[in-house]
C-alpha atoms as a PDB file:
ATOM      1  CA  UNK A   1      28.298 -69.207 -52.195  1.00  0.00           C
ATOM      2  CA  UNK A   2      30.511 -71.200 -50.314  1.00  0.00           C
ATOM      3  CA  UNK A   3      31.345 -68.364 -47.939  1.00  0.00           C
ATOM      4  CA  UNK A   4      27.873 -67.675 -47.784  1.00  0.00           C
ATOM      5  CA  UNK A   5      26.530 -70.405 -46.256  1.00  0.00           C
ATOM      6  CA  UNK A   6      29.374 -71.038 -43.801  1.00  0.00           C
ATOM      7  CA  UNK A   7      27.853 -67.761 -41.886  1.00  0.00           C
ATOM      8  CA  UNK A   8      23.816 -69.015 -42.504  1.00  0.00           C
ATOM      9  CA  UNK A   9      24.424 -72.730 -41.497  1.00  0.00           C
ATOM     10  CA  UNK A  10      24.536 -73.616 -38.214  1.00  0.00           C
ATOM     11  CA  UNK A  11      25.810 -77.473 -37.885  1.00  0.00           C
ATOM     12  CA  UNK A  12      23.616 -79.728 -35.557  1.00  0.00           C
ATOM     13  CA  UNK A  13      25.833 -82.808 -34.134  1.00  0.00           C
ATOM     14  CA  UNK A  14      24.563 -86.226 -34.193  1.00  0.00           C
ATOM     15  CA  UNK A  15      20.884 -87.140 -34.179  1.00  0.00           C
ATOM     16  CA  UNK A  16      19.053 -83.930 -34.234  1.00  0.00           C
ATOM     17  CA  UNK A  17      15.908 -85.941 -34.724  1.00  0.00           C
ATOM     18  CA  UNK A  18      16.447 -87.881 -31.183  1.00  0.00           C
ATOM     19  CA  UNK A  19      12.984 -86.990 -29.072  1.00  0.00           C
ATOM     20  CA  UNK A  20      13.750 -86.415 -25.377  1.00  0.00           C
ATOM     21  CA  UNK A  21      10.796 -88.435 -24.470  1.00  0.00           C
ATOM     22  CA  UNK A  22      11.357 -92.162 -22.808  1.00  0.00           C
ATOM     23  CA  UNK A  23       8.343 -93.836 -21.925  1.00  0.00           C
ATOM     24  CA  UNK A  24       8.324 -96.491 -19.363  1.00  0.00           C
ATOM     25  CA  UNK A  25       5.575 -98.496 -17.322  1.00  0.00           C
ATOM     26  CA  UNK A  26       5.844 -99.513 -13.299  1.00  0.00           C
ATOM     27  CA  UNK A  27       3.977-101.031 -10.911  1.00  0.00           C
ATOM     28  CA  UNK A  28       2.565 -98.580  -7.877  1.00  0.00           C
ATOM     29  CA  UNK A  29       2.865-100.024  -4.181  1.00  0.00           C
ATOM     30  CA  UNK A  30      -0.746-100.940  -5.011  1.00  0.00           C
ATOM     31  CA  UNK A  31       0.597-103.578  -7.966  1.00  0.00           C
ATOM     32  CA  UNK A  32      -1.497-101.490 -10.743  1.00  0.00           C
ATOM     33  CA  UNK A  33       0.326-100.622 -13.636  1.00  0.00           C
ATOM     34  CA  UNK A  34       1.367 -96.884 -14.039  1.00  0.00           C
ATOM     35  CA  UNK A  35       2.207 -95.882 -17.368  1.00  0.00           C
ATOM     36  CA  UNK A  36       4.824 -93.308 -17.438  1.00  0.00           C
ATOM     37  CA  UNK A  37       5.883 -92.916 -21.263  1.00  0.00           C
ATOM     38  CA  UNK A  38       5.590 -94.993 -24.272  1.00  0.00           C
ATOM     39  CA  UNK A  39       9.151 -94.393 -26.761  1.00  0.00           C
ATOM     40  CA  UNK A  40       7.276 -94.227 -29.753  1.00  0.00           C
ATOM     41  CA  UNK A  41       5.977 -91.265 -31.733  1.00  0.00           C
ATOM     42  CA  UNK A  42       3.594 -92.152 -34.683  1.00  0.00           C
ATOM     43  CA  UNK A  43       3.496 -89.948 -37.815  1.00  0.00           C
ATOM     44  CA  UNK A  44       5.842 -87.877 -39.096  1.00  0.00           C
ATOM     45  CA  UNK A  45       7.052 -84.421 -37.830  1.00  0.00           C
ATOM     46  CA  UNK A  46       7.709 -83.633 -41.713  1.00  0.00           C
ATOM     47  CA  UNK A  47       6.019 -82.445 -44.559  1.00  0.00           C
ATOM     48  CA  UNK A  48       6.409 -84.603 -47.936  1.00  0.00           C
ATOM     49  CA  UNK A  49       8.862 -87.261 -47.805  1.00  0.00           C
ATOM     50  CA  UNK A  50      11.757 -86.859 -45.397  1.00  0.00           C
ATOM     51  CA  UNK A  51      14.236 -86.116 -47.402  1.00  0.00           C
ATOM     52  CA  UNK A  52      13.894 -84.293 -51.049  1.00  0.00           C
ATOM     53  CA  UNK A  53      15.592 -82.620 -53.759  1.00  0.00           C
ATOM     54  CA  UNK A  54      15.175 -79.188 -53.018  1.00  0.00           C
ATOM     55  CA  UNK A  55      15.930 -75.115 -53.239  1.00  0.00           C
ATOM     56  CA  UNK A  56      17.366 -72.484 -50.722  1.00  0.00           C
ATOM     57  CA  UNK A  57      16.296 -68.763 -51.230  1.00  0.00           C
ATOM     58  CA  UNK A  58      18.334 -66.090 -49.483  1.00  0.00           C
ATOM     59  CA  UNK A  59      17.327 -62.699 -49.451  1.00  0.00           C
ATOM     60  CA  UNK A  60      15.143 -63.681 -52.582  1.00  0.00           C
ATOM     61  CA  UNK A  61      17.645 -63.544 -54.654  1.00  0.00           C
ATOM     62  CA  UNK A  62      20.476 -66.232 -54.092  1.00  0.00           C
ATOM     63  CA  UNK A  63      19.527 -69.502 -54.627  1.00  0.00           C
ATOM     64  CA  UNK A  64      21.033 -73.117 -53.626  1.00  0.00           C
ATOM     65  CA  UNK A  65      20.313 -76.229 -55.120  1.00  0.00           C
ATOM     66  CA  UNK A  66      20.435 -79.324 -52.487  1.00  0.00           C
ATOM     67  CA  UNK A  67      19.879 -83.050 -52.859  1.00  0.00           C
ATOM     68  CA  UNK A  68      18.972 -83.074 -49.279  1.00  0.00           C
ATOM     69  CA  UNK A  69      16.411 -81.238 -48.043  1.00  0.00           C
ATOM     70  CA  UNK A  70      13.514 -81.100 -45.302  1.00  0.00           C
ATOM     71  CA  UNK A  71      11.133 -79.177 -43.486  1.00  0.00           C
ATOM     72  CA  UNK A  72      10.538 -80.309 -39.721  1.00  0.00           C
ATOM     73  CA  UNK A  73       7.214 -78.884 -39.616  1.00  0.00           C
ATOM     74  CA  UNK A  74       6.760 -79.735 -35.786  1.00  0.00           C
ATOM     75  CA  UNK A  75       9.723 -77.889 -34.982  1.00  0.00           C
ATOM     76  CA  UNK A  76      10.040 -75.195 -37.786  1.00  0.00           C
ATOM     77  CA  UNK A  77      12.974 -75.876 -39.223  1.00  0.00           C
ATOM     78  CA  UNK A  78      14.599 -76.130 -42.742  1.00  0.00           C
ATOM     79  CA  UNK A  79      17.375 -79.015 -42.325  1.00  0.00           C
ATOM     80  CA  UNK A  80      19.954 -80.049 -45.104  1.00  0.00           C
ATOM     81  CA  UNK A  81      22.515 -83.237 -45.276  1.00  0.00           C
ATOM     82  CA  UNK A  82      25.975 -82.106 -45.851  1.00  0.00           C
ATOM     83  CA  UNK A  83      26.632 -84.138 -49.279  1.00  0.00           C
ATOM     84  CA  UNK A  84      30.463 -85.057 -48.384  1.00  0.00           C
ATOM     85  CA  UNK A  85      29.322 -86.565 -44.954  1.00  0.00           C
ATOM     86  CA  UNK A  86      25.249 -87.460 -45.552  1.00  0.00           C
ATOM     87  CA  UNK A  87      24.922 -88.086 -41.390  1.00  0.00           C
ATOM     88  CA  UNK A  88      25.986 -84.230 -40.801  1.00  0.00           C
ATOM     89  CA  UNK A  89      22.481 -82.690 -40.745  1.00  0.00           C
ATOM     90  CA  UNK A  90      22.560 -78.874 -40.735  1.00  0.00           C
ATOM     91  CA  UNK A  91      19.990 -75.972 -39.900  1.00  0.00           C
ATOM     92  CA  UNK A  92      20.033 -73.616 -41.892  1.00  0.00           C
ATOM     93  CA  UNK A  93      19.088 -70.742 -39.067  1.00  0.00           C
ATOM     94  CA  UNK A  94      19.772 -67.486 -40.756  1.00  0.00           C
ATOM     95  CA  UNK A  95      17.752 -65.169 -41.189  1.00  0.00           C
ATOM     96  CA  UNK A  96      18.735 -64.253 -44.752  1.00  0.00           C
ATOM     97  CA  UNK A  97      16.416 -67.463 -45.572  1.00  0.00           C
ATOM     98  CA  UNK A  98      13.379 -65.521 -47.479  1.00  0.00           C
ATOM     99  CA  UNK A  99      12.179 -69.284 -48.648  1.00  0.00           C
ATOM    100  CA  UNK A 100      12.556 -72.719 -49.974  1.00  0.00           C
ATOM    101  CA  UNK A 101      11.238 -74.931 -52.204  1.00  0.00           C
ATOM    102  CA  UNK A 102      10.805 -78.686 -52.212  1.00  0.00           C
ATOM    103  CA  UNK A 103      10.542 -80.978 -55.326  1.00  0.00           C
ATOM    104  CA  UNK A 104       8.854 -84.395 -53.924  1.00  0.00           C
ATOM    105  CA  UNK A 105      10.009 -87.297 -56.372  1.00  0.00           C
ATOM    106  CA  UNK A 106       7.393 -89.749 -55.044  1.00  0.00           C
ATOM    107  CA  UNK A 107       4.675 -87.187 -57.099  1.00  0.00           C
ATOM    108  CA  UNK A 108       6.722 -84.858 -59.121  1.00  0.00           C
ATOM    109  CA  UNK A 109       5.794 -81.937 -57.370  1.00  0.00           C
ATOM    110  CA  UNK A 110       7.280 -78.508 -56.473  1.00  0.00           C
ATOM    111  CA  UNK A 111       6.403 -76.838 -53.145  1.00  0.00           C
ATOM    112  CA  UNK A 112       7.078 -73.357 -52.733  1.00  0.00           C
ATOM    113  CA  UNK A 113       7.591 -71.949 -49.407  1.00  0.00           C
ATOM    114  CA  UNK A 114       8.003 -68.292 -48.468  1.00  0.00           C
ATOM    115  CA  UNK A 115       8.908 -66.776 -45.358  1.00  0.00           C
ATOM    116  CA  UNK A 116       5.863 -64.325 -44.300  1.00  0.00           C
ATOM    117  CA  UNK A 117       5.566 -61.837 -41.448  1.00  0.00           C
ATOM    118  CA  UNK A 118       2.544 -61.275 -39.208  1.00  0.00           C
ATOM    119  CA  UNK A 119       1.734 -57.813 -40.740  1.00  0.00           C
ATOM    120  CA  UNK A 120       0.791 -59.819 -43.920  1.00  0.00           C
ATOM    121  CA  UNK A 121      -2.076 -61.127 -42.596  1.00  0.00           C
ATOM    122  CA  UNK A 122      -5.660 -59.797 -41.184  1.00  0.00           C
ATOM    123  CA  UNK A 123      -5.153 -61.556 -38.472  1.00  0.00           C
ATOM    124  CA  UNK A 124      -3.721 -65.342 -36.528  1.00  0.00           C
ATOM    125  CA  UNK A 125      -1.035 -65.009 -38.926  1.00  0.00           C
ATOM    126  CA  UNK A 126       2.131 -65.212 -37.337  1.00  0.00           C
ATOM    127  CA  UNK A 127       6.135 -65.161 -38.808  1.00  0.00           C
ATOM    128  CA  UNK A 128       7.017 -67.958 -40.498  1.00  0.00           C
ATOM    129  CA  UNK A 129       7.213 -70.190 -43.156  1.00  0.00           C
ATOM    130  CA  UNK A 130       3.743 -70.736 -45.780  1.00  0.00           C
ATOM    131  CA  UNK A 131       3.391 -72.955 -48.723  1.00  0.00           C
ATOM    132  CA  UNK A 132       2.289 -71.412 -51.821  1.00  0.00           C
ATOM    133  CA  UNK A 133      -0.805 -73.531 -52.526  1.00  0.00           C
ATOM    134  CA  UNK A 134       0.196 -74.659 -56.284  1.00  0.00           C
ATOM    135  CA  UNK A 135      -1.071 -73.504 -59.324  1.00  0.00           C
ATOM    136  CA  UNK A 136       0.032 -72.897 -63.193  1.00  0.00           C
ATOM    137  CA  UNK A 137      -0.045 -69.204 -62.959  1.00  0.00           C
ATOM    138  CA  UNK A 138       2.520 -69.547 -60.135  1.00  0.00           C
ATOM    139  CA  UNK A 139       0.072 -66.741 -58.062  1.00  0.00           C
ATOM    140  CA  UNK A 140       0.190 -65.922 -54.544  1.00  0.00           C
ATOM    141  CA  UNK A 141      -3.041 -65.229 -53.446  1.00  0.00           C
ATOM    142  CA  UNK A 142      -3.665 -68.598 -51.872  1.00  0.00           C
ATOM    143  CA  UNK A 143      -1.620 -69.774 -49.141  1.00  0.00           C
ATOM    144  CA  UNK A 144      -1.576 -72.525 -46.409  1.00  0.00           C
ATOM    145  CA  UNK A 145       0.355 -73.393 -43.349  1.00  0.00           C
ATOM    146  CA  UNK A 146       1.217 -76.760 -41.987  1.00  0.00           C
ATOM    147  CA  UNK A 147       1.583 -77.429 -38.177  1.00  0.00           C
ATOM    148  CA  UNK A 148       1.959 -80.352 -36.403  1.00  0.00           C
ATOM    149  CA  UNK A 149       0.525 -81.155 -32.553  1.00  0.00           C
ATOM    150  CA  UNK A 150       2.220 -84.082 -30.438  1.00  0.00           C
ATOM    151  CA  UNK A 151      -1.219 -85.711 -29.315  1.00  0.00           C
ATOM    152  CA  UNK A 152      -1.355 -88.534 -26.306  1.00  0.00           C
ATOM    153  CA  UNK A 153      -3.885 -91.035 -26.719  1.00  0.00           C
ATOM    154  CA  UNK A 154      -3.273 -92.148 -22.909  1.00  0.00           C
ATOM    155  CA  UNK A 155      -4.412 -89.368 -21.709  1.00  0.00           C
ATOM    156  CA  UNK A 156      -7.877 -90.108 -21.171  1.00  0.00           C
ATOM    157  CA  UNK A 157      -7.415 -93.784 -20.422  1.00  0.00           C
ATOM    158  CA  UNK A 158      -6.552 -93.802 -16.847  1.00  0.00           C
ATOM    159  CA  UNK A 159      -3.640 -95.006 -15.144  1.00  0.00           C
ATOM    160  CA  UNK A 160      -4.433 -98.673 -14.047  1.00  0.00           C
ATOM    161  CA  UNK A 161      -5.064 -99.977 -16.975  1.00  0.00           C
ATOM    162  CA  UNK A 162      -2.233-100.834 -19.665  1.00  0.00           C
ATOM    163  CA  UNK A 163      -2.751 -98.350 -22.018  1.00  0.00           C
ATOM    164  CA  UNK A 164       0.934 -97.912 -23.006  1.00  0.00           C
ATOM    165  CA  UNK A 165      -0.580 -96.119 -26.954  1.00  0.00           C
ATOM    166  CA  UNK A 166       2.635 -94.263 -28.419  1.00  0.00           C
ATOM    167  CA  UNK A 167       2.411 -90.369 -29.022  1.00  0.00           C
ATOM    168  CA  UNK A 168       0.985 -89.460 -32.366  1.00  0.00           C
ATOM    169  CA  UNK A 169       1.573 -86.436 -34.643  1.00  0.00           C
ATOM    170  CA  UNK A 170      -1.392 -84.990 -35.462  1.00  0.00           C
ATOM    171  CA  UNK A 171      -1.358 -82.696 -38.753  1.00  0.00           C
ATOM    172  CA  UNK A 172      -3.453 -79.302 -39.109  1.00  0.00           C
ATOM    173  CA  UNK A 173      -3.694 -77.667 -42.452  1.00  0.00           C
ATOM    174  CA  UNK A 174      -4.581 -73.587 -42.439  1.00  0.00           C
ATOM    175  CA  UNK A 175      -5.513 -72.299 -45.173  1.00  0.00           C
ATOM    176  CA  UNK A 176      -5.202 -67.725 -45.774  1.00  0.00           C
ATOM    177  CA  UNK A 177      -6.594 -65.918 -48.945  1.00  0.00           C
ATOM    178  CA  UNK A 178      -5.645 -62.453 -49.569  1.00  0.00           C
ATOM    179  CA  UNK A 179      -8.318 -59.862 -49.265  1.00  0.00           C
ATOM    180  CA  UNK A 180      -9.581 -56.526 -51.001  1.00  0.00           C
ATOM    181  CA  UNK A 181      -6.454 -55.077 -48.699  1.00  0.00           C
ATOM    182  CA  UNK A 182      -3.683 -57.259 -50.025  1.00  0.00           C
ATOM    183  CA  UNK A 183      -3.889 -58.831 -46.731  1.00  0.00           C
ATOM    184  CA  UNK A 184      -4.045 -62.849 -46.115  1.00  0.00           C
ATOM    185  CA  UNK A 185      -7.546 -63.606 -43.945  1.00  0.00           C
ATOM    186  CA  UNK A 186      -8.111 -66.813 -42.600  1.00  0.00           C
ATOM    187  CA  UNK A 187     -10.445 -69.281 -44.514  1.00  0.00           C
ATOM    188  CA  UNK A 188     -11.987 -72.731 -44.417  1.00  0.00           C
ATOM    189  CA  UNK A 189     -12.284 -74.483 -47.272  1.00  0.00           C
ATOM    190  CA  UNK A 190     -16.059 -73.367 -47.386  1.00  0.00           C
ATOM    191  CA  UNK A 191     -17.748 -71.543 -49.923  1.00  0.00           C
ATOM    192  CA  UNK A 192     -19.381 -69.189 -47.225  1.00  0.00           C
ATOM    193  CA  UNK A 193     -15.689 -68.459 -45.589  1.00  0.00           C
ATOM    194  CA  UNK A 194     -14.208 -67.787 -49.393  1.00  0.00           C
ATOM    195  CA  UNK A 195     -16.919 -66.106 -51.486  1.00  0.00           C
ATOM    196  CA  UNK A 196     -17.028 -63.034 -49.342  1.00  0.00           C
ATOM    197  CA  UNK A 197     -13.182 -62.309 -50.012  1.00  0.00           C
ATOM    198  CA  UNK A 198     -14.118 -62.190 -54.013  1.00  0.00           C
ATOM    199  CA  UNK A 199     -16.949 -59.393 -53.493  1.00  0.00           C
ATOM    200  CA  UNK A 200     -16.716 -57.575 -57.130  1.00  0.00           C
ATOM    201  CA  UNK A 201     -17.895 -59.264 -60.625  1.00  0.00           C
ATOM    202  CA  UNK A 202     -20.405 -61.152 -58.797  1.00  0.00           C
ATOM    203  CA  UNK A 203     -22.148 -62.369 -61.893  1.00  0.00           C
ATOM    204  CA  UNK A 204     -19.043 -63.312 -63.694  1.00  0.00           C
ATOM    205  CA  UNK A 205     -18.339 -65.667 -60.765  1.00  0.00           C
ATOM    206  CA  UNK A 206     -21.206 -67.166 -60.031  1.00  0.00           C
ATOM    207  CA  UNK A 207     -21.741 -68.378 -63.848  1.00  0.00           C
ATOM    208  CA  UNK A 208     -17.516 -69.429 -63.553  1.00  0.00           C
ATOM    209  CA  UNK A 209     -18.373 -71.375 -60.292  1.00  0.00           C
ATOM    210  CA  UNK A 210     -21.659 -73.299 -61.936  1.00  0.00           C
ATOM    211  CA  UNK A 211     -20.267 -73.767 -65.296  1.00  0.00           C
ATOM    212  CA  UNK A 212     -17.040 -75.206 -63.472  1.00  0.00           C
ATOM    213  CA  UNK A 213     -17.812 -76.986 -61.110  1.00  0.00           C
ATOM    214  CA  UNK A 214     -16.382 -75.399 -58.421  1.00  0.00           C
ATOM    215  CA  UNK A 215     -15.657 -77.496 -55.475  1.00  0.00           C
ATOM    216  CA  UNK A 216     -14.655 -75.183 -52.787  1.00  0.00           C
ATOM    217  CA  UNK A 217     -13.149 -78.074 -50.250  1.00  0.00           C
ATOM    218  CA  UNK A 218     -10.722 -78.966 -52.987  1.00  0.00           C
ATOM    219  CA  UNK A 219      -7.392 -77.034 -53.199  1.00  0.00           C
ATOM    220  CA  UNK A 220      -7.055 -77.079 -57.119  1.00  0.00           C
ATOM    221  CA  UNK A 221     -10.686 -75.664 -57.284  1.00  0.00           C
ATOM    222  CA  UNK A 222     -10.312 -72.434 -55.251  1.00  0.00           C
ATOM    223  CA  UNK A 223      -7.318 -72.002 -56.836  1.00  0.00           C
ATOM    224  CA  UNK A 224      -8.627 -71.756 -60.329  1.00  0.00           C
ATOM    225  CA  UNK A 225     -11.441 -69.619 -59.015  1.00  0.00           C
ATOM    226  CA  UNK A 226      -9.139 -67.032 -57.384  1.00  0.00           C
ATOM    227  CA  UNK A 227      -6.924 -66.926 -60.311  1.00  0.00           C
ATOM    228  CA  UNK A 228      -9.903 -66.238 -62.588  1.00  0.00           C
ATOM    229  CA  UNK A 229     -11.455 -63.607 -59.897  1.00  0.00           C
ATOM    230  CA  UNK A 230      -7.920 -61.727 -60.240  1.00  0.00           C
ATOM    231  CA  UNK A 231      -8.039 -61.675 -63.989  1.00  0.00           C
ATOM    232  CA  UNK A 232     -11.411 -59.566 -64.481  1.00  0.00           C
END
């Protein structure tokens, strides 16, 4: 394993988290105040909590248990702490990395992620990493990808005002279902987007939606419903 990983890992010195942004305020020749940058970002450019118990899955079929584990979702990438020196952070950047899981203590929950390529998908599905939306059966069929946007609330405030607002990470959840084709389509969390990728037992569906309660803006809900669509 050992030797493994000393080809996959690539070491990152120091604070790889360090943003290259310094905001600072100055006066014009005028005396108004000019806001340059603000040094703050607010959010989180990770999924979960920071840093979780985890899994590493190469080629699908080794696998690495870590204490340390996170998922920079702003910058896509799977970072580990080196347990004999916790402040060596290390990407793992090979491309042997099929997936990873994530076990968040805070709620006792696994994440699953797998590494997809853009022929997977219908279409707007691009390489990378997708979380497995959870379920019991531990099926596939319902996926979603995280993505994270630095957003400036200055932007529309002017410049001669004080409007020194830190950056903000803004989170966007997209959610894929796979179609008659085995291919992942982009959905909304609408019944109008998802019914129409379930087109066969039509009655059987219907009286599982009503009888359940279907919610189809909840994750849990349309999971149960595809599962159930995929066992007819």
């Amino acid at each position: 394993m050992k030797s493994i990983f000393s080809i996959a890992l690539v070491l990152l010195i120091n604070n790889v988290f360090a943003q290259n942004i310094d905001y600072l305020s100055q006066q014009d020749h005028y005396g108004r105040i000019v806001i340059l940058q603000n040094n703050e970002i607010k959010g989180k450019d990770f999924v979960y909590d920071e840093w979780n118990g985890g899994m590493l899955v190469l080629n699908d079929s080794v696998f690495s248990k870590q204490d340390y584990l996170k998922y920079d979702v702003y910058k896509n990438r799977v970072l580990i702490k080196n347990n004999k020196n916790l402040d060596e952070i290390i990407e793992i950047a090979d491309k042997s990395l099929t997936g990873f899981s994530i076990f968040e203590g805070n709620h006792n929950l696994k994440h699953d992620f797998v590494k997809l390529k853009s022929n997977a998908f219908k279409s707007d599905g691009k390489n990378g990493f997708y979380e497995i939306v959870y379920n019991s059966q531990n099926t596939n069929y319902f996926i979603k990808k995280h993505t994270k946007i630095i957003f400036d609330p200055n932007r529309s405030k002017g410049s001669q005002t004080f409007n020194n607002f830190p950056l903000e990470y803004h989170d966007n959840t997209t959610y894929y279902l796979k179609n008659v084709d085995g291919l992942y389509a982009k959905v909304r969390l609408k019944k109008k987007d998802i019914k129409p990728l379930l087109p066969k037992h039509t009655k059987a569906l219907d009286s599982y939606i009503k009888a359940n309660k279907i919610n189809f803006s909840k994750e849990n809900d349309v999971v149960k419903l595809v599962n159930y669509y995929y066992s007819l």
